[in-house]
Protein backbone atom coordinates (compact mmCIF):
# COMPACT_ATOMS: atom_id res chain seq x y z
CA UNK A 1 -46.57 4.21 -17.34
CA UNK A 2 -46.50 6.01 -13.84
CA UNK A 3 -46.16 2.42 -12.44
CA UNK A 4 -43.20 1.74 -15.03
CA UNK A 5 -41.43 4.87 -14.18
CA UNK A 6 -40.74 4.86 -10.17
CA UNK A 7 -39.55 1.53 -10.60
CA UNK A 8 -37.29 2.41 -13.34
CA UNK A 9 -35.95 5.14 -11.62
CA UNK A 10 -35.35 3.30 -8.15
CA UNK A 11 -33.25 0.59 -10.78
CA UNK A 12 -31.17 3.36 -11.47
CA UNK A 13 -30.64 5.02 -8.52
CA UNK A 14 -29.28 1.76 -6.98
CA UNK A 15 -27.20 0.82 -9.53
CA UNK A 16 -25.65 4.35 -9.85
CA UNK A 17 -24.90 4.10 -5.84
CA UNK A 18 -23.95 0.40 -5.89
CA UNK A 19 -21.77 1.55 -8.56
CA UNK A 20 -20.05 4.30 -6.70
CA UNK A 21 -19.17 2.26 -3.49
CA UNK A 22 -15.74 3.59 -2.81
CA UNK A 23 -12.63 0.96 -1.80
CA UNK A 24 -12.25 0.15 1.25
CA UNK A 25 -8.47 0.13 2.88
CA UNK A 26 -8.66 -3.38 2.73
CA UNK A 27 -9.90 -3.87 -0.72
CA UNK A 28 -7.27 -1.80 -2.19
CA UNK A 29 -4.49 -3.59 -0.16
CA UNK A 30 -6.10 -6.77 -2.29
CA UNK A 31 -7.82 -8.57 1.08
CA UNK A 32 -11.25 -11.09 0.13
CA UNK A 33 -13.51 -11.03 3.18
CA UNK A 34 -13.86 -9.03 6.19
CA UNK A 35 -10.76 -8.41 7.72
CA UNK A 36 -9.63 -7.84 11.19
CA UNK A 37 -5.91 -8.14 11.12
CA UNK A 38 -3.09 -9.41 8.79
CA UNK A 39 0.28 -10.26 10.53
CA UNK A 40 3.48 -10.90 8.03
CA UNK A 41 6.02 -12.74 8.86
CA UNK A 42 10.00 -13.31 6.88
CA UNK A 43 11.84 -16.07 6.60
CA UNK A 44 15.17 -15.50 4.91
CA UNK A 45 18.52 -17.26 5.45
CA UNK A 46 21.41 -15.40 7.20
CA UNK A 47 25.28 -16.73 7.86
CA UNK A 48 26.10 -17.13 11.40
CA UNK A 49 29.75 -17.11 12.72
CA UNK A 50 30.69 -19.96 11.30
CA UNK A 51 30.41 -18.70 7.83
CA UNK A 52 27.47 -21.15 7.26
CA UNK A 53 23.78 -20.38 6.61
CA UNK A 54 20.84 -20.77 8.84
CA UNK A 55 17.36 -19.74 8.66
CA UNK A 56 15.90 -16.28 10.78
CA UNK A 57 12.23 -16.06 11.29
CA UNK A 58 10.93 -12.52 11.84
CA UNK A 59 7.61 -10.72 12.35
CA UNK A 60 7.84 -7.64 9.76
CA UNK A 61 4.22 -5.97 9.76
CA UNK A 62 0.81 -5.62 11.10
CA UNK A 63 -2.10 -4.14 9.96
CA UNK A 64 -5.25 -3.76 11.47
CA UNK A 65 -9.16 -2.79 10.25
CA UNK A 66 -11.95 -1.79 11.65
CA UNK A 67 -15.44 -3.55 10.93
CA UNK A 68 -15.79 -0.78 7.92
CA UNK A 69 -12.39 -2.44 6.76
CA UNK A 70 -10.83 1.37 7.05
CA UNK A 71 -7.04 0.82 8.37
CA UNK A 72 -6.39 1.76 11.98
CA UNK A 73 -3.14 0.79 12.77
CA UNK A 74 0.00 0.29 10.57
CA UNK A 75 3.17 -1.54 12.45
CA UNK A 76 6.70 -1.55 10.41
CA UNK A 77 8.35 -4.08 13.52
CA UNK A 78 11.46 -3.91 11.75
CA UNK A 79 12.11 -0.37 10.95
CA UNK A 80 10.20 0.67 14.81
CA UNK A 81 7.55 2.67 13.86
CA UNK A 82 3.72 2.94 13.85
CA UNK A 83 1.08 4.54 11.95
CA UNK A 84 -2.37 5.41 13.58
CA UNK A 85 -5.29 6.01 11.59
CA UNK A 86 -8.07 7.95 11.86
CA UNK A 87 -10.54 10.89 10.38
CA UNK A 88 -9.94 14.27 11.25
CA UNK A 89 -12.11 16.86 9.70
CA UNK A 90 -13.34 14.23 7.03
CA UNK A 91 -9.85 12.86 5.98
CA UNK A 92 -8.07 9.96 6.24
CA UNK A 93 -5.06 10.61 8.91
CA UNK A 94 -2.01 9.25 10.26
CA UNK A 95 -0.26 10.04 13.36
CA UNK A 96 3.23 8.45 13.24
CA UNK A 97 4.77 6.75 16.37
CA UNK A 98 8.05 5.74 17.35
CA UNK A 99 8.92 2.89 19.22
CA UNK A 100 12.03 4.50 20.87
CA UNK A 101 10.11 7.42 22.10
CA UNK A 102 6.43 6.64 21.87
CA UNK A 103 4.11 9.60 20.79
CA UNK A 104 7.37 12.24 19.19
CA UNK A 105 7.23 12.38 15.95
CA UNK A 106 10.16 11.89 13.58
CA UNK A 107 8.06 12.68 10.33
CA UNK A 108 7.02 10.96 7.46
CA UNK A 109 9.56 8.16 6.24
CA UNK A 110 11.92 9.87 3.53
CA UNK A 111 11.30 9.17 0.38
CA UNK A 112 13.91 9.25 -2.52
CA UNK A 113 12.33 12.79 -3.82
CA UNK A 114 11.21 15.04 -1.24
CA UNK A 115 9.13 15.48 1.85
CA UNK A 116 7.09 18.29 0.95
CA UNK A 117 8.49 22.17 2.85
CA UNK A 118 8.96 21.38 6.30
CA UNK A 119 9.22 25.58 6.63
CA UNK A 120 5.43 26.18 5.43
CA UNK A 121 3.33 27.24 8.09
CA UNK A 122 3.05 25.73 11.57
CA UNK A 123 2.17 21.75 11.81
CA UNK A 124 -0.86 20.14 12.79
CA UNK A 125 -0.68 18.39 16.03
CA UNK A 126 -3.65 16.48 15.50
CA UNK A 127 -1.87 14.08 12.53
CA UNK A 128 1.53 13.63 10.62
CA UNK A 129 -0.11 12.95 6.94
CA UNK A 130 -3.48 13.55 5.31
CA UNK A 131 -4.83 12.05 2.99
CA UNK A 132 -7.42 12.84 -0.43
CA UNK A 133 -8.56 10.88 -2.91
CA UNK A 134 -10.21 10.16 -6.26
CA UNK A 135 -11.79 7.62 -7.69
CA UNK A 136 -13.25 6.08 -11.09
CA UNK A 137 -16.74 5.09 -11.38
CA UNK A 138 -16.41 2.31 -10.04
CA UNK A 139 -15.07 3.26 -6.69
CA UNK A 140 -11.57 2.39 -7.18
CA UNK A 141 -9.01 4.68 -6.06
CA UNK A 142 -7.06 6.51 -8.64
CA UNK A 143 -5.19 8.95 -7.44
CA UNK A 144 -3.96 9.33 -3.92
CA UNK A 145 -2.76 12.66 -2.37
CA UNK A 146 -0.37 13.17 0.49
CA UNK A 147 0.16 16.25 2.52
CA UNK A 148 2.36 17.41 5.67
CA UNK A 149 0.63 18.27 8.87
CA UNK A 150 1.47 21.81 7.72
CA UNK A 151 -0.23 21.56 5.01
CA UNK A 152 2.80 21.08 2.10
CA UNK A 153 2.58 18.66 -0.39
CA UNK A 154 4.34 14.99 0.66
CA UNK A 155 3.36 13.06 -2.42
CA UNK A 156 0.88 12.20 -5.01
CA UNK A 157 0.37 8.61 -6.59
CA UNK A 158 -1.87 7.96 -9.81
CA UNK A 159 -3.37 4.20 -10.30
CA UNK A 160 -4.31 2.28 -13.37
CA UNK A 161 -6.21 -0.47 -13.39
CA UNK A 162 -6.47 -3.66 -15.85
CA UNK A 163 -10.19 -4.68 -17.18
CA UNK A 164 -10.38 -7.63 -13.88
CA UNK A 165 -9.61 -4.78 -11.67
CA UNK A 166 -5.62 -5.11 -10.58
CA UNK A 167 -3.99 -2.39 -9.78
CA UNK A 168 -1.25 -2.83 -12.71
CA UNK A 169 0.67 0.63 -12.47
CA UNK A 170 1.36 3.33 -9.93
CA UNK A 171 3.14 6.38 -11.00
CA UNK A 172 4.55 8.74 -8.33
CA UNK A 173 4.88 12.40 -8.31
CA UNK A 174 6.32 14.87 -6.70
CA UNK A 175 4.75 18.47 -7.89
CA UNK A 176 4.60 17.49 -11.73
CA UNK A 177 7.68 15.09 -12.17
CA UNK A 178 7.36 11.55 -11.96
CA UNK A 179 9.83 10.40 -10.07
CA UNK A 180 9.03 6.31 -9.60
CA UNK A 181 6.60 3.74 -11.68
CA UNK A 182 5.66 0.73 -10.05
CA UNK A 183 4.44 -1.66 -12.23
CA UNK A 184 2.32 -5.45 -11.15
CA UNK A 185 2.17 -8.10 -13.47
CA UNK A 186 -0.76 -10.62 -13.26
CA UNK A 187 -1.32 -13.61 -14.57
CA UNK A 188 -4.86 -15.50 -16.08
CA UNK A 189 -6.01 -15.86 -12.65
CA UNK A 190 -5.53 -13.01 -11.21
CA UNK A 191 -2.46 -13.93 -8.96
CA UNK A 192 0.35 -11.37 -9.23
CA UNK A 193 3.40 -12.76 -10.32
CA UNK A 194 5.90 -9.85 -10.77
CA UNK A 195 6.91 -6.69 -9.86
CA UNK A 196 9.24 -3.75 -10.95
CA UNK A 197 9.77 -0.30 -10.10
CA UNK A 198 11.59 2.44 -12.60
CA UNK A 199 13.02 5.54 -11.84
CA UNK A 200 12.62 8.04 -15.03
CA UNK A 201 15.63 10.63 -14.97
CA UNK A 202 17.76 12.41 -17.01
CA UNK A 203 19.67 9.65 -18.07
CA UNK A 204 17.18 7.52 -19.06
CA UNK A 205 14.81 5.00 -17.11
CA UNK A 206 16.66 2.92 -14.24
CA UNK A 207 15.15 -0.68 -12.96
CA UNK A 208 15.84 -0.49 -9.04
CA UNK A 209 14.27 -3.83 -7.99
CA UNK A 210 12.56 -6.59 -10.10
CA UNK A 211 10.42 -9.02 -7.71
CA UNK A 212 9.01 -12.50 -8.78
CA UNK A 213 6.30 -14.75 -6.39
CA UNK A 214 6.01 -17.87 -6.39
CA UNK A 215 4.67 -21.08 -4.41
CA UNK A 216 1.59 -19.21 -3.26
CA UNK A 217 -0.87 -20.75 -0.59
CA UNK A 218 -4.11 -19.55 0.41
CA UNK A 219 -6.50 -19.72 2.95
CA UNK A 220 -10.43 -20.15 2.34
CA UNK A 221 -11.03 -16.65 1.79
CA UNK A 222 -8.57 -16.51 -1.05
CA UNK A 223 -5.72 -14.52 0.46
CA UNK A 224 -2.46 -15.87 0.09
CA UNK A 225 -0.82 -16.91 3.54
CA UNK A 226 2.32 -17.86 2.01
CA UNK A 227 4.74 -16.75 -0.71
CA UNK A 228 8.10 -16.74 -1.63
CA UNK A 229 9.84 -13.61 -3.17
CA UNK A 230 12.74 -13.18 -5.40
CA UNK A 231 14.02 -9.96 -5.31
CA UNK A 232 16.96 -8.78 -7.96
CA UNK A 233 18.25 -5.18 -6.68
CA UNK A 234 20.15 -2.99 -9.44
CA UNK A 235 21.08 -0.21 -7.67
CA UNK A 236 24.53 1.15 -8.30
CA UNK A 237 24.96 -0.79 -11.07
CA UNK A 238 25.28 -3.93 -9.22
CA UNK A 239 23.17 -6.85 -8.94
CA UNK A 240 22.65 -8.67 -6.27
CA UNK A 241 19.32 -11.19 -5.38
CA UNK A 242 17.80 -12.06 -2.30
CA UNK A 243 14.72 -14.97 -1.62
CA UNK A 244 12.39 -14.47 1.15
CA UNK A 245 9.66 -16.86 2.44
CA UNK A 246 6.98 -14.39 3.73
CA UNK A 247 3.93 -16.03 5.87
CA UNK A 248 0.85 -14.09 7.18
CA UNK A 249 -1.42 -14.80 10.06
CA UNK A 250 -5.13 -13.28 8.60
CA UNK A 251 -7.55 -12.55 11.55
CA UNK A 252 -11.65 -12.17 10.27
CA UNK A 253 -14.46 -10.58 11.70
């Protein structure tokens, strides 16, 4: 028996860590294999000056990852801004960046419901958001907890998973009210196929956008590197669809 036992105990000790690995950045963005860098690209048709269409290629987005596959860098080309990661006192950081004036900060991007109390206590220098986390027992992430530099509460974001894993539902808070539920639809394989995002209120729940992909390809590592995206947009009342091509360029370590 005191041969039995160590062994038995080792058995559990590994499978309690191996069970407790926590996400990586990368994993929870839904990346297979180590990843070094994912450039997007759009492809969407615009009408030119003689009333006609023609097609406009643009790069949208870069992310890169260090060999942990933790996110260092977050590029929004279009909208001119930049996200630096990092750990500061054991959290995850960002330090935003403009392109028009490198290194001033213009805060956090605002969303529809709030950006935390600018007036509560002085900022952090160091970083623009922190981050916490929790996770499930098997090291998925899900809830996700924004703050200020100043320490005020930006947002929070709860995650459910399905039984394969995909992240089918994120709700989004602000103090104690949901303000936005993001929803993923998946199909037999895995491959998301839809997406929708609600806004509760006091009229009722509102679709803003309903999103459908289709005519996926992949690269050997399983990622998709192409996928086209049909967007319906509700707002106001109105509808109105758009169809975009996107493309990415996956770098590996």
């Amino acid at each position: 028996m005191r041969l039995i036992f160590p062994v038995f105990l080792v058995v559990i000790l590994f499978g309690s860590s191996f069970a407790q690995k926590k996400m990586t950045d990368a994993e929870f963005a839904g990346l297979r294999g180590k990843v070094k860098s994912v450039v997007e690209n759009a492809e969407f048709n615009v009408p030119n000056q003689a009333g006609s269409l023609e097609k406009k290629n643009e790069k949208v987005q870069e992310w890169q990852y260090d060999n942990h596959q933790a996110l260092t860098t977050d590029i929004n080309w279009g909208a001119g801004d930049k996200e630096n990661y990092s750990l500061i006192d054991g959290y995850k950081t960002y330090k935003y960046e403009s392109f028009d004036v490198p290194g001033v900060y213009k805060g956090p991007v605002a969303a529809a419901f709030g950006r935390g109390d600018l007036n509560k206590n002085p900022p952090d220098p160091r970083f623009s958001v922190k981050f916490e986390y929790k996770y499930d027992g098997k090291g998925r992430i899900t809830e996700e907890i924004r703050y200020m530099s100043n320490g005020s509460l930006l947002m929070r974001f709860v995650h459910q998973y399905d039984s394969r894993g995909n992240n089918i539902e994120t709700k989004s808070y602000f103090n104690d009210i949901v303000r936005r539920i993001d929803r993923n639809y998946f199909d037999e394989k895995g491959q998301l196929f839809l997406y929708t995002d609600e806004y509760p209120g006091d009229r009722g729940t509102t679709n803003r956008v309903i999103r459908r992909y289709s005519d996926y390809r992949f690269d050997s590592k399983g990622n998709w590197i192409e996928r086209v995206e049909t967007t319906v947009n509700t707002n106001d009342e109105s509808l109105y669809e758009t169809v975009i091509r996107r493309f990415r360029t996956i770098v590996y370590y």
